[in-house]
PDB file of N, CA and C in Angstrom:
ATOM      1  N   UNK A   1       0.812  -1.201   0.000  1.00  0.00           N
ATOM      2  CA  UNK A   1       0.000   0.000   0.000  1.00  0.00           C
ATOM      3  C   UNK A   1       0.852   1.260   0.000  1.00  0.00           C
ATOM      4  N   UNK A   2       1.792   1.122   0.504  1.00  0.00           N
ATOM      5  CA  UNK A   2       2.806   2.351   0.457  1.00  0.00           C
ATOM      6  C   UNK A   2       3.393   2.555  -0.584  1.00  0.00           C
ATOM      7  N   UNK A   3       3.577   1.957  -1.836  1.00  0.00           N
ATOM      8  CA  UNK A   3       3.864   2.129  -3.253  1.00  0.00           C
ATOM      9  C   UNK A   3       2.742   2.503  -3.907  1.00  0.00           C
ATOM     10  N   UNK A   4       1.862   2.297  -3.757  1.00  0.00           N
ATOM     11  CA  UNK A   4       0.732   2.952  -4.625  1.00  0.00           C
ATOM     12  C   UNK A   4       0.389   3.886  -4.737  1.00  0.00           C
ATOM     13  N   UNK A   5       0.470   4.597  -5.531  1.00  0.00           N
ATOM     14  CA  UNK A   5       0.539   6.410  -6.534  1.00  0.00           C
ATOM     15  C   UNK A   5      -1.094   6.937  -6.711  1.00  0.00           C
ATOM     16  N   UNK A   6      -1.696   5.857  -6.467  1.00  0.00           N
ATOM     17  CA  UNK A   6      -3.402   6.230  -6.749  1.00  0.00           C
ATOM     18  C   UNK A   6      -3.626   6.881  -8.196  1.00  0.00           C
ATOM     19  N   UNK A   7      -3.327   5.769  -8.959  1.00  0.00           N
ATOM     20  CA  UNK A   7      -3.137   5.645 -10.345  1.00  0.00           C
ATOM     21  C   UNK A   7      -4.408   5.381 -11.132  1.00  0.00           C
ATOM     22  N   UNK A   8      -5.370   4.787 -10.119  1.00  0.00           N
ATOM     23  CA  UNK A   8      -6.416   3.803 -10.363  1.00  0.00           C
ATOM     24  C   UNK A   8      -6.396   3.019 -11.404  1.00  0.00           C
ATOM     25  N   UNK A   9      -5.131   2.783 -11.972  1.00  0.00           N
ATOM     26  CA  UNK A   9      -5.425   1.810 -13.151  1.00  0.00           C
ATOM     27  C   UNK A   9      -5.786  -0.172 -12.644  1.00  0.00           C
ATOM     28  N   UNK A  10      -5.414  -0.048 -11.412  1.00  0.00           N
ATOM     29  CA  UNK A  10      -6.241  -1.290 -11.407  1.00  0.00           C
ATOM     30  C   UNK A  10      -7.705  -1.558 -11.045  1.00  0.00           C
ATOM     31  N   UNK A  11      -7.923  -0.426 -10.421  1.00  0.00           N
ATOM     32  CA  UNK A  11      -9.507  -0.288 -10.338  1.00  0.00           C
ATOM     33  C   UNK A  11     -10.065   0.153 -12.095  1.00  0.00           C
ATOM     34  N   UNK A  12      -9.575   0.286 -13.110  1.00  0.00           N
ATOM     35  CA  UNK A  12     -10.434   0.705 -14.437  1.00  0.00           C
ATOM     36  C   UNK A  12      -9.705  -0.842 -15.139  1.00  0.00           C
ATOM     37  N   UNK A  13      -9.026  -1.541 -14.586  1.00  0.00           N
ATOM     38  CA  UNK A  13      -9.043  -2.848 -15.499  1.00  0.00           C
ATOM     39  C   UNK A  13      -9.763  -4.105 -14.883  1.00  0.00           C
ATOM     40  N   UNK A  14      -9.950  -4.083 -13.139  1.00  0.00           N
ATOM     41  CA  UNK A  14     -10.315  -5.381 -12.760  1.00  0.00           C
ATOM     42  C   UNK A  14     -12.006  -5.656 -13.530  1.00  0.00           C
ATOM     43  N   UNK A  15     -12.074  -6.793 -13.997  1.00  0.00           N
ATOM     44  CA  UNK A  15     -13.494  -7.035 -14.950  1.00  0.00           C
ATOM     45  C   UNK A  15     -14.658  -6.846 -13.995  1.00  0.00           C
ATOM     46  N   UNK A  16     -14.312  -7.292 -12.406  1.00  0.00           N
ATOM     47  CA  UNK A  16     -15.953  -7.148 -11.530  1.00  0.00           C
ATOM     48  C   UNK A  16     -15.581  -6.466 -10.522  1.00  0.00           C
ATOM     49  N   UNK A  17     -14.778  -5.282 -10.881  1.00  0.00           N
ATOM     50  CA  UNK A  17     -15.056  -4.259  -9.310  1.00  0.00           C
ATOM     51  C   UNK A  17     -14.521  -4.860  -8.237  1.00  0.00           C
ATOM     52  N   UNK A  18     -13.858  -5.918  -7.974  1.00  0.00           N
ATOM     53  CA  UNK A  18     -12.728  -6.063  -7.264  1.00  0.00           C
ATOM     54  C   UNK A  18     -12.134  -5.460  -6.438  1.00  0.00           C
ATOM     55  N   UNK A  19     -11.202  -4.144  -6.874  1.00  0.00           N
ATOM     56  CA  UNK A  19     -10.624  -3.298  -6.187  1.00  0.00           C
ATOM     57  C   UNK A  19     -11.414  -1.709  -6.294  1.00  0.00           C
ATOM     58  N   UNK A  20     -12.147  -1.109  -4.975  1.00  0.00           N
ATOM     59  CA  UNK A  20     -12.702   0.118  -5.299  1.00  0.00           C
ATOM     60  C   UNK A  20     -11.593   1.310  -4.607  1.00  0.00           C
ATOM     61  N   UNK A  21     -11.236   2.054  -5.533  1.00  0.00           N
ATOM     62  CA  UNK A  21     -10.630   3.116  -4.684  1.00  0.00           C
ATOM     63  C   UNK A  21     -11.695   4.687  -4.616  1.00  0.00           C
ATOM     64  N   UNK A  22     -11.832   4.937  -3.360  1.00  0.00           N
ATOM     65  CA  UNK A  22     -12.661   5.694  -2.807  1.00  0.00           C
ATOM     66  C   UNK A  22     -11.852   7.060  -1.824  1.00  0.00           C
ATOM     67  N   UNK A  23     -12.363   8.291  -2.398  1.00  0.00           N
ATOM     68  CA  UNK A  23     -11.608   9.634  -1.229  1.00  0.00           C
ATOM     69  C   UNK A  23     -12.334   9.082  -0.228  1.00  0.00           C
ATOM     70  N   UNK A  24     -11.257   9.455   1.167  1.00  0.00           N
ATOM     71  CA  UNK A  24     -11.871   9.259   2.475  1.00  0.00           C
ATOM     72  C   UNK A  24     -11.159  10.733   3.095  1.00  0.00           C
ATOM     73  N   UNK A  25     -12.565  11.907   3.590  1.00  0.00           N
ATOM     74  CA  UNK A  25     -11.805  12.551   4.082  1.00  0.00           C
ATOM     75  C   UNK A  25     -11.534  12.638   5.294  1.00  0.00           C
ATOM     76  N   UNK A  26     -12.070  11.824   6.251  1.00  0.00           N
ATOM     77  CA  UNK A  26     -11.251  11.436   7.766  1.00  0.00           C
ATOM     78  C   UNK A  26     -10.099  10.920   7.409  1.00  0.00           C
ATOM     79  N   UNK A  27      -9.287  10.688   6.610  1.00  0.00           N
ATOM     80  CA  UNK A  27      -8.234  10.275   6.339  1.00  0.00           C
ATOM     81  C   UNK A  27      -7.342  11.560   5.937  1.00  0.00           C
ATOM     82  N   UNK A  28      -7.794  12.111   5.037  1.00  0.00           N
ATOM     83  CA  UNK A  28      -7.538  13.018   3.745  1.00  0.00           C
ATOM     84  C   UNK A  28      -6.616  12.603   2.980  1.00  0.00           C
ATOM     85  N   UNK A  29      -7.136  11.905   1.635  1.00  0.00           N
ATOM     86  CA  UNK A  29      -6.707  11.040   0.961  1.00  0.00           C
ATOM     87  C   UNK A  29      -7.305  10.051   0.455  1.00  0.00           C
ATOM     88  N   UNK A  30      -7.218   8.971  -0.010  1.00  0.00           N
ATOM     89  CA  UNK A  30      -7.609   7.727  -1.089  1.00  0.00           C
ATOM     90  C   UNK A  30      -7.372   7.128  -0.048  1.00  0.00           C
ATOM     91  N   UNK A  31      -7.960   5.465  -0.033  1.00  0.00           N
ATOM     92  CA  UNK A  31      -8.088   4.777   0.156  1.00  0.00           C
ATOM     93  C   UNK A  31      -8.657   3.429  -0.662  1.00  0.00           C
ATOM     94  N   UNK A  32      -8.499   1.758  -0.343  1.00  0.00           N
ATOM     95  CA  UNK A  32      -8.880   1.352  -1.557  1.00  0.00           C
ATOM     96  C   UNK A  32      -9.560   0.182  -0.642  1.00  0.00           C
ATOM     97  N   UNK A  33     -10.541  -0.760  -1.494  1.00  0.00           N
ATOM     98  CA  UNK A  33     -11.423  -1.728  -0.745  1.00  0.00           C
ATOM     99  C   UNK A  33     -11.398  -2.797  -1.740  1.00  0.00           C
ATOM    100  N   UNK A  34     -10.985  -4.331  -0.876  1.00  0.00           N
ATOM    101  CA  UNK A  34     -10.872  -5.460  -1.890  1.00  0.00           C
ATOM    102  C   UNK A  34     -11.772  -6.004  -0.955  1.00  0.00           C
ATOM    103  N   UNK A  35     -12.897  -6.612  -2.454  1.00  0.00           N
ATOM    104  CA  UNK A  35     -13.740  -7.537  -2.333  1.00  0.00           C
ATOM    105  C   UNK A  35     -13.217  -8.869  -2.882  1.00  0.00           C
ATOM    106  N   UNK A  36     -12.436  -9.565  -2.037  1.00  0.00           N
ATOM    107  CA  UNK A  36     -11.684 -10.552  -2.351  1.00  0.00           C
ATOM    108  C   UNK A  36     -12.660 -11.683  -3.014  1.00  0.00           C
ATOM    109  N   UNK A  37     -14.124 -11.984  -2.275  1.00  0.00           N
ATOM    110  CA  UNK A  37     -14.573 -12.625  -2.465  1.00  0.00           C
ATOM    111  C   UNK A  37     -15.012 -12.947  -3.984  1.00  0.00           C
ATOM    112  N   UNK A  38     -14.770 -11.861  -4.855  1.00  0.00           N
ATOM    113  CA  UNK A  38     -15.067 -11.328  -6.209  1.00  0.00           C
ATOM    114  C   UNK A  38     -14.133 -11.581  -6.982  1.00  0.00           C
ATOM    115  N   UNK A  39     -12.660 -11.558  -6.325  1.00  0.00           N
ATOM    116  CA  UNK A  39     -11.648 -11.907  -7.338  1.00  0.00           C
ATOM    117  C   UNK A  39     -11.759 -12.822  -8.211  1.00  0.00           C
ATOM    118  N   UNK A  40     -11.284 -12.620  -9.266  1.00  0.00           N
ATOM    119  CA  UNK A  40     -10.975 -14.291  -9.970  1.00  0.00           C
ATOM    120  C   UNK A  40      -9.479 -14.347 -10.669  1.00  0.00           C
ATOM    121  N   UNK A  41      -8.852 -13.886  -9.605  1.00  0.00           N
ATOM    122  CA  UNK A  41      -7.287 -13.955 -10.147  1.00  0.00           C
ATOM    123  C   UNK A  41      -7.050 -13.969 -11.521  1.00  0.00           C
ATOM    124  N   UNK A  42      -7.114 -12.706 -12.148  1.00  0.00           N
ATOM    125  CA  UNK A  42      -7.037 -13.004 -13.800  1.00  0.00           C
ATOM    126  C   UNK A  42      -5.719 -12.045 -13.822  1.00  0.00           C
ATOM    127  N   UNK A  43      -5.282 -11.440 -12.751  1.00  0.00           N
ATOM    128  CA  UNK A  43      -3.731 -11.232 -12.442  1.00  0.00           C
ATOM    129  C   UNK A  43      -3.497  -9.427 -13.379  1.00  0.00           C
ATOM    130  N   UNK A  44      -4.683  -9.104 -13.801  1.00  0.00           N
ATOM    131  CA  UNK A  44      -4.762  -7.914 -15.081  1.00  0.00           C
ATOM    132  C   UNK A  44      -4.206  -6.796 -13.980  1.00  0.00           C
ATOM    133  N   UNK A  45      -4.647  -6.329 -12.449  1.00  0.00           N
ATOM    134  CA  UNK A  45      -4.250  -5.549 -11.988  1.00  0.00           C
ATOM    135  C   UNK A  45      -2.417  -5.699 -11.598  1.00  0.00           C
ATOM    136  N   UNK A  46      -2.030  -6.891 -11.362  1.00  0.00           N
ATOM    137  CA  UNK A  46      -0.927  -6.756 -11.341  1.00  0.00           C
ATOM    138  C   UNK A  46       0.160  -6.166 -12.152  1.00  0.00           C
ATOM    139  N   UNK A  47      -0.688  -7.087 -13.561  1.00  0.00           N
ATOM    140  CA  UNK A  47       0.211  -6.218 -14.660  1.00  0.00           C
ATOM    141  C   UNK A  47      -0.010  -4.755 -14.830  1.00  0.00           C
ATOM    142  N   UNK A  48      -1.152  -4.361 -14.854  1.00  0.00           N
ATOM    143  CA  UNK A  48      -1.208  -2.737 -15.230  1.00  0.00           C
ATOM    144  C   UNK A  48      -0.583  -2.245 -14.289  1.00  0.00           C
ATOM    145  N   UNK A  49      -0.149  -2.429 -12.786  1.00  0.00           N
ATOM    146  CA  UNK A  49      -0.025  -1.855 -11.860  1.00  0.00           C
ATOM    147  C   UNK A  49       1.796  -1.054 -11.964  1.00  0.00           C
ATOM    148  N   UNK A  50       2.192   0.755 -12.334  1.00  0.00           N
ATOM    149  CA  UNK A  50       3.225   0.812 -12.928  1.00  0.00           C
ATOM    150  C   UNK A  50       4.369   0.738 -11.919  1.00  0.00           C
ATOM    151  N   UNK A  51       3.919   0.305 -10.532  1.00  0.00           N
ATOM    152  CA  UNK A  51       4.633   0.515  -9.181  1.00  0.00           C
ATOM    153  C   UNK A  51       5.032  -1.301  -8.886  1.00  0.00           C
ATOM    154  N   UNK A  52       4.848  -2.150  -9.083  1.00  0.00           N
ATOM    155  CA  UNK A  52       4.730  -3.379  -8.590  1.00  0.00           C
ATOM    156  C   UNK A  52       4.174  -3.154  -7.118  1.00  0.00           C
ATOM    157  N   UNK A  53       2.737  -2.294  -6.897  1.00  0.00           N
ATOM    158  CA  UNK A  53       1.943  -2.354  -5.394  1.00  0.00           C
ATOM    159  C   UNK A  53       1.563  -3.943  -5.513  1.00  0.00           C
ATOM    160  N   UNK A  54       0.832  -4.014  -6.354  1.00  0.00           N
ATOM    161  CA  UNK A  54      -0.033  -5.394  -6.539  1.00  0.00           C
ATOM    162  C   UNK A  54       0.800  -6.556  -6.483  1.00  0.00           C
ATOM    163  N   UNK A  55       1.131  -7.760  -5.824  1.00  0.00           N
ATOM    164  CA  UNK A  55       1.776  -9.275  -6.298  1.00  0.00           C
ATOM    165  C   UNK A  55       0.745  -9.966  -5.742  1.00  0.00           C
ATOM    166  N   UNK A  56       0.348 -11.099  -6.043  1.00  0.00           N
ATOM    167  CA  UNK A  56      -0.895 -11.896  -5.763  1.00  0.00           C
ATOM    168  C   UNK A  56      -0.063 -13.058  -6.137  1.00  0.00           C
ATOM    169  N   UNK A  57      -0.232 -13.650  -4.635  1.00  0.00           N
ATOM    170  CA  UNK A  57       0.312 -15.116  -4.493  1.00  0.00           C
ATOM    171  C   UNK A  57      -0.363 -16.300  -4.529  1.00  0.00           C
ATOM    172  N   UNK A  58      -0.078 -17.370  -3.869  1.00  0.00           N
ATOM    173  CA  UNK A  58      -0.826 -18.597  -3.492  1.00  0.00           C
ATOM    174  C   UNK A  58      -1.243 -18.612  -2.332  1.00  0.00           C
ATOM    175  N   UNK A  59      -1.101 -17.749  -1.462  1.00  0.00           N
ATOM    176  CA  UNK A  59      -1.405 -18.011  -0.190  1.00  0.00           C
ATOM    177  C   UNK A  59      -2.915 -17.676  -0.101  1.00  0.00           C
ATOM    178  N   UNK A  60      -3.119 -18.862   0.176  1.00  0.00           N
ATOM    179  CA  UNK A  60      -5.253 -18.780   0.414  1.00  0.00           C
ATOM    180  C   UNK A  60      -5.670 -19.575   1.470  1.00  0.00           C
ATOM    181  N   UNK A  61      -5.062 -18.342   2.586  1.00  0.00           N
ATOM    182  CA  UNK A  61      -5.580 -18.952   3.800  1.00  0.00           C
ATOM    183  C   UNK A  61      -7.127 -18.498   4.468  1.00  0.00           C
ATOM    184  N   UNK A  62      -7.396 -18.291   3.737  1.00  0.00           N
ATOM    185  CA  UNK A  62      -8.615 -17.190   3.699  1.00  0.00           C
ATOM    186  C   UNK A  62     -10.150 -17.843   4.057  1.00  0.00           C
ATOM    187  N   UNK A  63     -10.960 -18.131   5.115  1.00  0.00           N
ATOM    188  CA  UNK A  63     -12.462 -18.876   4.719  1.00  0.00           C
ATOM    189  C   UNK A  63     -13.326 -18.096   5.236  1.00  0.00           C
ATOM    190  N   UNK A  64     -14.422 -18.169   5.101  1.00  0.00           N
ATOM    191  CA  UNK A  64     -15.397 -17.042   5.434  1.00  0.00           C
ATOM    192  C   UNK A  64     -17.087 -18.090   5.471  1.00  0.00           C
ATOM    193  N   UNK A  65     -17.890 -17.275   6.143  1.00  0.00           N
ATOM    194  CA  UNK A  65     -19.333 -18.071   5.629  1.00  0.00           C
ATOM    195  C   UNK A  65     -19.819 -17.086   4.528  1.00  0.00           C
ATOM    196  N   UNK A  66     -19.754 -15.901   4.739  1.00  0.00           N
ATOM    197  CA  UNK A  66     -20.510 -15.386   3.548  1.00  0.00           C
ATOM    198  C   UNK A  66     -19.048 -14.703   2.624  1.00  0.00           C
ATOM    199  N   UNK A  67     -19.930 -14.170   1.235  1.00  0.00           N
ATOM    200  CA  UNK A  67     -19.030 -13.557   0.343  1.00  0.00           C
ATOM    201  C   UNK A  67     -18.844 -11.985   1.086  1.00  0.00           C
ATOM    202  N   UNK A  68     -19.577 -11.577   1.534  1.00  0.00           N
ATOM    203  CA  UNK A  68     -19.624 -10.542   2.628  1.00  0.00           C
ATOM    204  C   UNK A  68     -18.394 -10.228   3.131  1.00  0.00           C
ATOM    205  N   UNK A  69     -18.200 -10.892   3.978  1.00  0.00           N
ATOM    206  CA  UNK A  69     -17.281 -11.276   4.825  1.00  0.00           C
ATOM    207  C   UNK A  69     -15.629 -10.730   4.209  1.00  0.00           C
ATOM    208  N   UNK A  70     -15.567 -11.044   2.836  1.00  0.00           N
ATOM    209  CA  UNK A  70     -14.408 -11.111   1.749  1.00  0.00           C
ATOM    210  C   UNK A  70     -14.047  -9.662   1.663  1.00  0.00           C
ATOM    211  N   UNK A  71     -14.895  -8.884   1.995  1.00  0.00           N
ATOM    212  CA  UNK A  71     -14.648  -7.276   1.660  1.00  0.00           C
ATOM    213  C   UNK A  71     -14.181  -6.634   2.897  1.00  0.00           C
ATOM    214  N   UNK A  72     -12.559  -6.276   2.495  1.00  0.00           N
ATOM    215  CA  UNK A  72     -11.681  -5.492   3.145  1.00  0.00           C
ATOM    216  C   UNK A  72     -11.551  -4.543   2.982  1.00  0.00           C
ATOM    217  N   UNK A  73     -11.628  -3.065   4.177  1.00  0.00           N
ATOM    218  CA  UNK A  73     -10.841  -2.082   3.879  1.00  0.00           C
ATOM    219  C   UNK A  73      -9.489  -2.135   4.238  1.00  0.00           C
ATOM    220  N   UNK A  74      -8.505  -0.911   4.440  1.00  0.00           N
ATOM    221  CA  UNK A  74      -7.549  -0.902   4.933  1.00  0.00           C
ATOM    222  C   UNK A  74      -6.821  -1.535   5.488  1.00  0.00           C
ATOM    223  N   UNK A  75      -8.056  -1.000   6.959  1.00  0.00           N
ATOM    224  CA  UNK A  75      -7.723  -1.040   7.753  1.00  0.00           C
ATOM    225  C   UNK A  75      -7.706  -2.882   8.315  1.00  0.00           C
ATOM    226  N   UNK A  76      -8.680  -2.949   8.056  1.00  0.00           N
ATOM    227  CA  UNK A  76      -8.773  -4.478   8.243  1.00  0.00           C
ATOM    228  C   UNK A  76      -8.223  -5.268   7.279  1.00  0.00           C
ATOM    229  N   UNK A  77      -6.916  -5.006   6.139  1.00  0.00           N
ATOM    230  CA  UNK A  77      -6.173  -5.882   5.614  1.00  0.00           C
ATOM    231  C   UNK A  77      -4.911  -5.608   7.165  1.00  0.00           C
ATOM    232  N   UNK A  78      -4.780  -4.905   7.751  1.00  0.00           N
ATOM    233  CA  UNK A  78      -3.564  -5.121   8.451  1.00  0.00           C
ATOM    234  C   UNK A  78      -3.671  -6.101   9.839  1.00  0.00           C
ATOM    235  N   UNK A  79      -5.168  -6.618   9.650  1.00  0.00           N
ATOM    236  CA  UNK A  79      -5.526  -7.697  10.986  1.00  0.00           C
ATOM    237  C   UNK A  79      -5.060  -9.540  10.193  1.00  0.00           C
ATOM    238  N   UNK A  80      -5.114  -9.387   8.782  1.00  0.00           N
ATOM    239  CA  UNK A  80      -4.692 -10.294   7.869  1.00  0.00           C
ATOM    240  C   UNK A  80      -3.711 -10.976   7.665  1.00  0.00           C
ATOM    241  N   UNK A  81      -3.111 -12.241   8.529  1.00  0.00           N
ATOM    242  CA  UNK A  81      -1.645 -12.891   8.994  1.00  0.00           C
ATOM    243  C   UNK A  81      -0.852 -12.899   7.954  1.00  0.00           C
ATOM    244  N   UNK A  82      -1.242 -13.178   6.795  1.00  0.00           N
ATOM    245  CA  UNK A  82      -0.155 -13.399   5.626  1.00  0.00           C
ATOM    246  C   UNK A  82       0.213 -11.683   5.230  1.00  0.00           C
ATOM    247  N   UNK A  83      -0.766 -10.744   5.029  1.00  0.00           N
ATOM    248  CA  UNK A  83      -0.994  -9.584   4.935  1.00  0.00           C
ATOM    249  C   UNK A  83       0.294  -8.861   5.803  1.00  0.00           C
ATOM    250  N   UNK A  84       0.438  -8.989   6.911  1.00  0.00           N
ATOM    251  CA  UNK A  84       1.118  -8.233   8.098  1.00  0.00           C
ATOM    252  C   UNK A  84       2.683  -8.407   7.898  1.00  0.00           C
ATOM    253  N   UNK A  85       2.753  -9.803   6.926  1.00  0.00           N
ATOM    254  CA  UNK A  85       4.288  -9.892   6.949  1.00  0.00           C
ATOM    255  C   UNK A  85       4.774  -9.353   5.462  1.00  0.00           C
ATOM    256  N   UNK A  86       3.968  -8.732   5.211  1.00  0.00           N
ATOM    257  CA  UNK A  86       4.448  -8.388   3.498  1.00  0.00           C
ATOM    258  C   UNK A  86       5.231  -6.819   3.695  1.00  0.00           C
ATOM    259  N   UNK A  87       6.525  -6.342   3.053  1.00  0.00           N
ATOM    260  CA  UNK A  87       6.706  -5.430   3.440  1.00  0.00           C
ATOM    261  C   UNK A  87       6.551  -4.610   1.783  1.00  0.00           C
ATOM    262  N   UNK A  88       5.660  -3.886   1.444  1.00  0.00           N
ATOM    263  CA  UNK A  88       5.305  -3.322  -0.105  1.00  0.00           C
ATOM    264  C   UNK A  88       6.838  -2.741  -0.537  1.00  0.00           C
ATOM    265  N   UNK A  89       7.585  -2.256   0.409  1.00  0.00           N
ATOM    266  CA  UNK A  89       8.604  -1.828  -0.059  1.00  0.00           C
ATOM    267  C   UNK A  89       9.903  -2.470  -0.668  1.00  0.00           C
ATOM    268  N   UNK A  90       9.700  -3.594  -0.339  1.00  0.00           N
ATOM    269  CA  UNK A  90      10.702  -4.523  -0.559  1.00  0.00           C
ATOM    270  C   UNK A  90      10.538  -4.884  -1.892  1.00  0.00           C
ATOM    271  N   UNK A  91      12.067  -4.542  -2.395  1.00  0.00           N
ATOM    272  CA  UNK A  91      12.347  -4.847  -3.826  1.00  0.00           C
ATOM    273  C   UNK A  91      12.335  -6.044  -4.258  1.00  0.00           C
ATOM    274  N   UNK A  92      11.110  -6.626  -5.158  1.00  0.00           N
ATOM    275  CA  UNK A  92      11.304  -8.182  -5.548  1.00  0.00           C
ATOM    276  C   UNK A  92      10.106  -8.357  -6.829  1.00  0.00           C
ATOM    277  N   UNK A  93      10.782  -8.708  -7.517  1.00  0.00           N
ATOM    278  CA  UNK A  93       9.788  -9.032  -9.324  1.00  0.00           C
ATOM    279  C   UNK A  93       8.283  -9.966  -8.878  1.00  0.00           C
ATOM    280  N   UNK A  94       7.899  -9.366  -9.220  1.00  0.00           N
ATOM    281  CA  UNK A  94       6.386 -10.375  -8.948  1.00  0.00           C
ATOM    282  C   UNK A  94       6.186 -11.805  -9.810  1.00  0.00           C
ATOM    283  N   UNK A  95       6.190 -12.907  -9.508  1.00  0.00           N
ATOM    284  CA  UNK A  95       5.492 -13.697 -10.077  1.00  0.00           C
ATOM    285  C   UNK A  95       4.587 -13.978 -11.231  1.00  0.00           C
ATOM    286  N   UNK A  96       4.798 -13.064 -11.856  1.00  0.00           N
ATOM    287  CA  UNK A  96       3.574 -13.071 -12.860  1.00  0.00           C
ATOM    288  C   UNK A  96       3.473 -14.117 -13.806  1.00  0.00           C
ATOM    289  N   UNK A  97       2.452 -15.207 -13.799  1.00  0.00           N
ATOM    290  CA  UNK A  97       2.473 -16.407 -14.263  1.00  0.00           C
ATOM    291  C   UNK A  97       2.937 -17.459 -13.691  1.00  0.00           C
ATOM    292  N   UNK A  98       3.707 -17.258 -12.793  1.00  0.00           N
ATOM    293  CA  UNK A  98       4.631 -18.080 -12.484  1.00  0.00           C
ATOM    294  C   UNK A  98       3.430 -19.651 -11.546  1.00  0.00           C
ATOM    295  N   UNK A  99       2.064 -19.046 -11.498  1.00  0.00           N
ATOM    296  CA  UNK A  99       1.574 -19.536 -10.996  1.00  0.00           C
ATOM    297  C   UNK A  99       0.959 -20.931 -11.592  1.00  0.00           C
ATOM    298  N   UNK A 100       1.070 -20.640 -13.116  1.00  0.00           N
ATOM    299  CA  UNK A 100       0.829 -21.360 -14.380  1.00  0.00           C
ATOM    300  C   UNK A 100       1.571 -22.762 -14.311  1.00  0.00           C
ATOM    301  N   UNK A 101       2.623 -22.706 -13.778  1.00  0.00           N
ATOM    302  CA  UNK A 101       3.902 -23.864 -14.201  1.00  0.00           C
ATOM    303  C   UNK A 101       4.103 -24.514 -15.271  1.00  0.00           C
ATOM    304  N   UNK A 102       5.491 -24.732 -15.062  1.00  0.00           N
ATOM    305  CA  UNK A 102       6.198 -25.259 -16.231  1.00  0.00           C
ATOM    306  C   UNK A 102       5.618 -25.678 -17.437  1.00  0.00           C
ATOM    307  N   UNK A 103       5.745 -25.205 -18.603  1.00  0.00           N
ATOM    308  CA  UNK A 103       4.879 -26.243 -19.676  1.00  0.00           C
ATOM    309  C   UNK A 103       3.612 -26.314 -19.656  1.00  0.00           C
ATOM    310  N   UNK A 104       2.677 -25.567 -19.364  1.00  0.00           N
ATOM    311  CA  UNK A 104       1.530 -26.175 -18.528  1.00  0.00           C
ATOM    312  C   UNK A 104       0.347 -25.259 -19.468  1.00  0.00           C
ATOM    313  N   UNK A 105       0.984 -24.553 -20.412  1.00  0.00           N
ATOM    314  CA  UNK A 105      -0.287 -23.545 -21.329  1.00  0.00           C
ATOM    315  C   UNK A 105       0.258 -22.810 -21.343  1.00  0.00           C
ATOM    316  N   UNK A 106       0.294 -21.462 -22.292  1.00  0.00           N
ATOM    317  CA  UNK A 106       0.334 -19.917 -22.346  1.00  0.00           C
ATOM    318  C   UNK A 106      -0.416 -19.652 -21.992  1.00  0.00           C
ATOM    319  N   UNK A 107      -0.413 -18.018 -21.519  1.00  0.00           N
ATOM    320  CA  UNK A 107      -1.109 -17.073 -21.114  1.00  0.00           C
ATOM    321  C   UNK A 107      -1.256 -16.130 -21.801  1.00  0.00           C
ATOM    322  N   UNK A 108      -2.246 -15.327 -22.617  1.00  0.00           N
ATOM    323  CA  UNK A 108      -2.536 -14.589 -23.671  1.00  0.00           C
ATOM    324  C   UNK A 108      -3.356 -13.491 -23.216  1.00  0.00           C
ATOM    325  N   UNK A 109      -3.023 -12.167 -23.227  1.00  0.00           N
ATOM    326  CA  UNK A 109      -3.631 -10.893 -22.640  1.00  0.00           C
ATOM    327  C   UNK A 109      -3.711 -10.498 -23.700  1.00  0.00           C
ATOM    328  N   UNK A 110      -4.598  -9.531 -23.936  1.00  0.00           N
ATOM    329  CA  UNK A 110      -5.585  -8.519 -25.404  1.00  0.00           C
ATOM    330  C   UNK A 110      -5.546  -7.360 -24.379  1.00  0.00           C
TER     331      UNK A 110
END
């Protein structure tokens, strides 16, 4: 979150509203809200993203009863165990595809 420029280009590419970025002025400033439950890892915000904010892993430790439940602000991604150990600043190439493995299909973006 601390790399992110409030670019909104991943909020104008995710296909179902996914990521909403919203002014908050008790904050003063942007803020952004993942409806995780909505994702469908199609990985488009990562790539558009011109900061590497975005890397989306395997880690899906995640269960819930409702889809409800899936929608994070902020503040409540930093109560999130895998979440807490990520440091945004830390220099490291994202994964992109890598999730695909070896041999296993291309991946084709339009």
């Amino acid at each position: 979150q601390e790399r992110c420029i409030w670019c909104r280009q991943c909020e104008n590419v995710c296909p179902n509203d996914t990521i909403q970025i919203v002014t908050d002025d008790q904050r003063n400033g942007e803020q952004y809200n993942l409806h995780i439950g909505q994702c469908i890892y199609c990985r488009l915000c990562e790539e558009v993203c011109p900061v590497d904010a975005i890397i989306l892993t395997q880690n899906f430790e995640w269960t819930a009863d409702t889809k409800d439940e899936f929608a994070l602000d902020q503040e409540q991604l930093k109560n999130v165990p895998w979440y807490k150990d990520i440091d945004p600043l830390e220099a490291r190439e994202p994964d992109r595809g890598s999730w695909v493995g070896e041999g296993e299909g291309e991946v084709d973006y339009q």
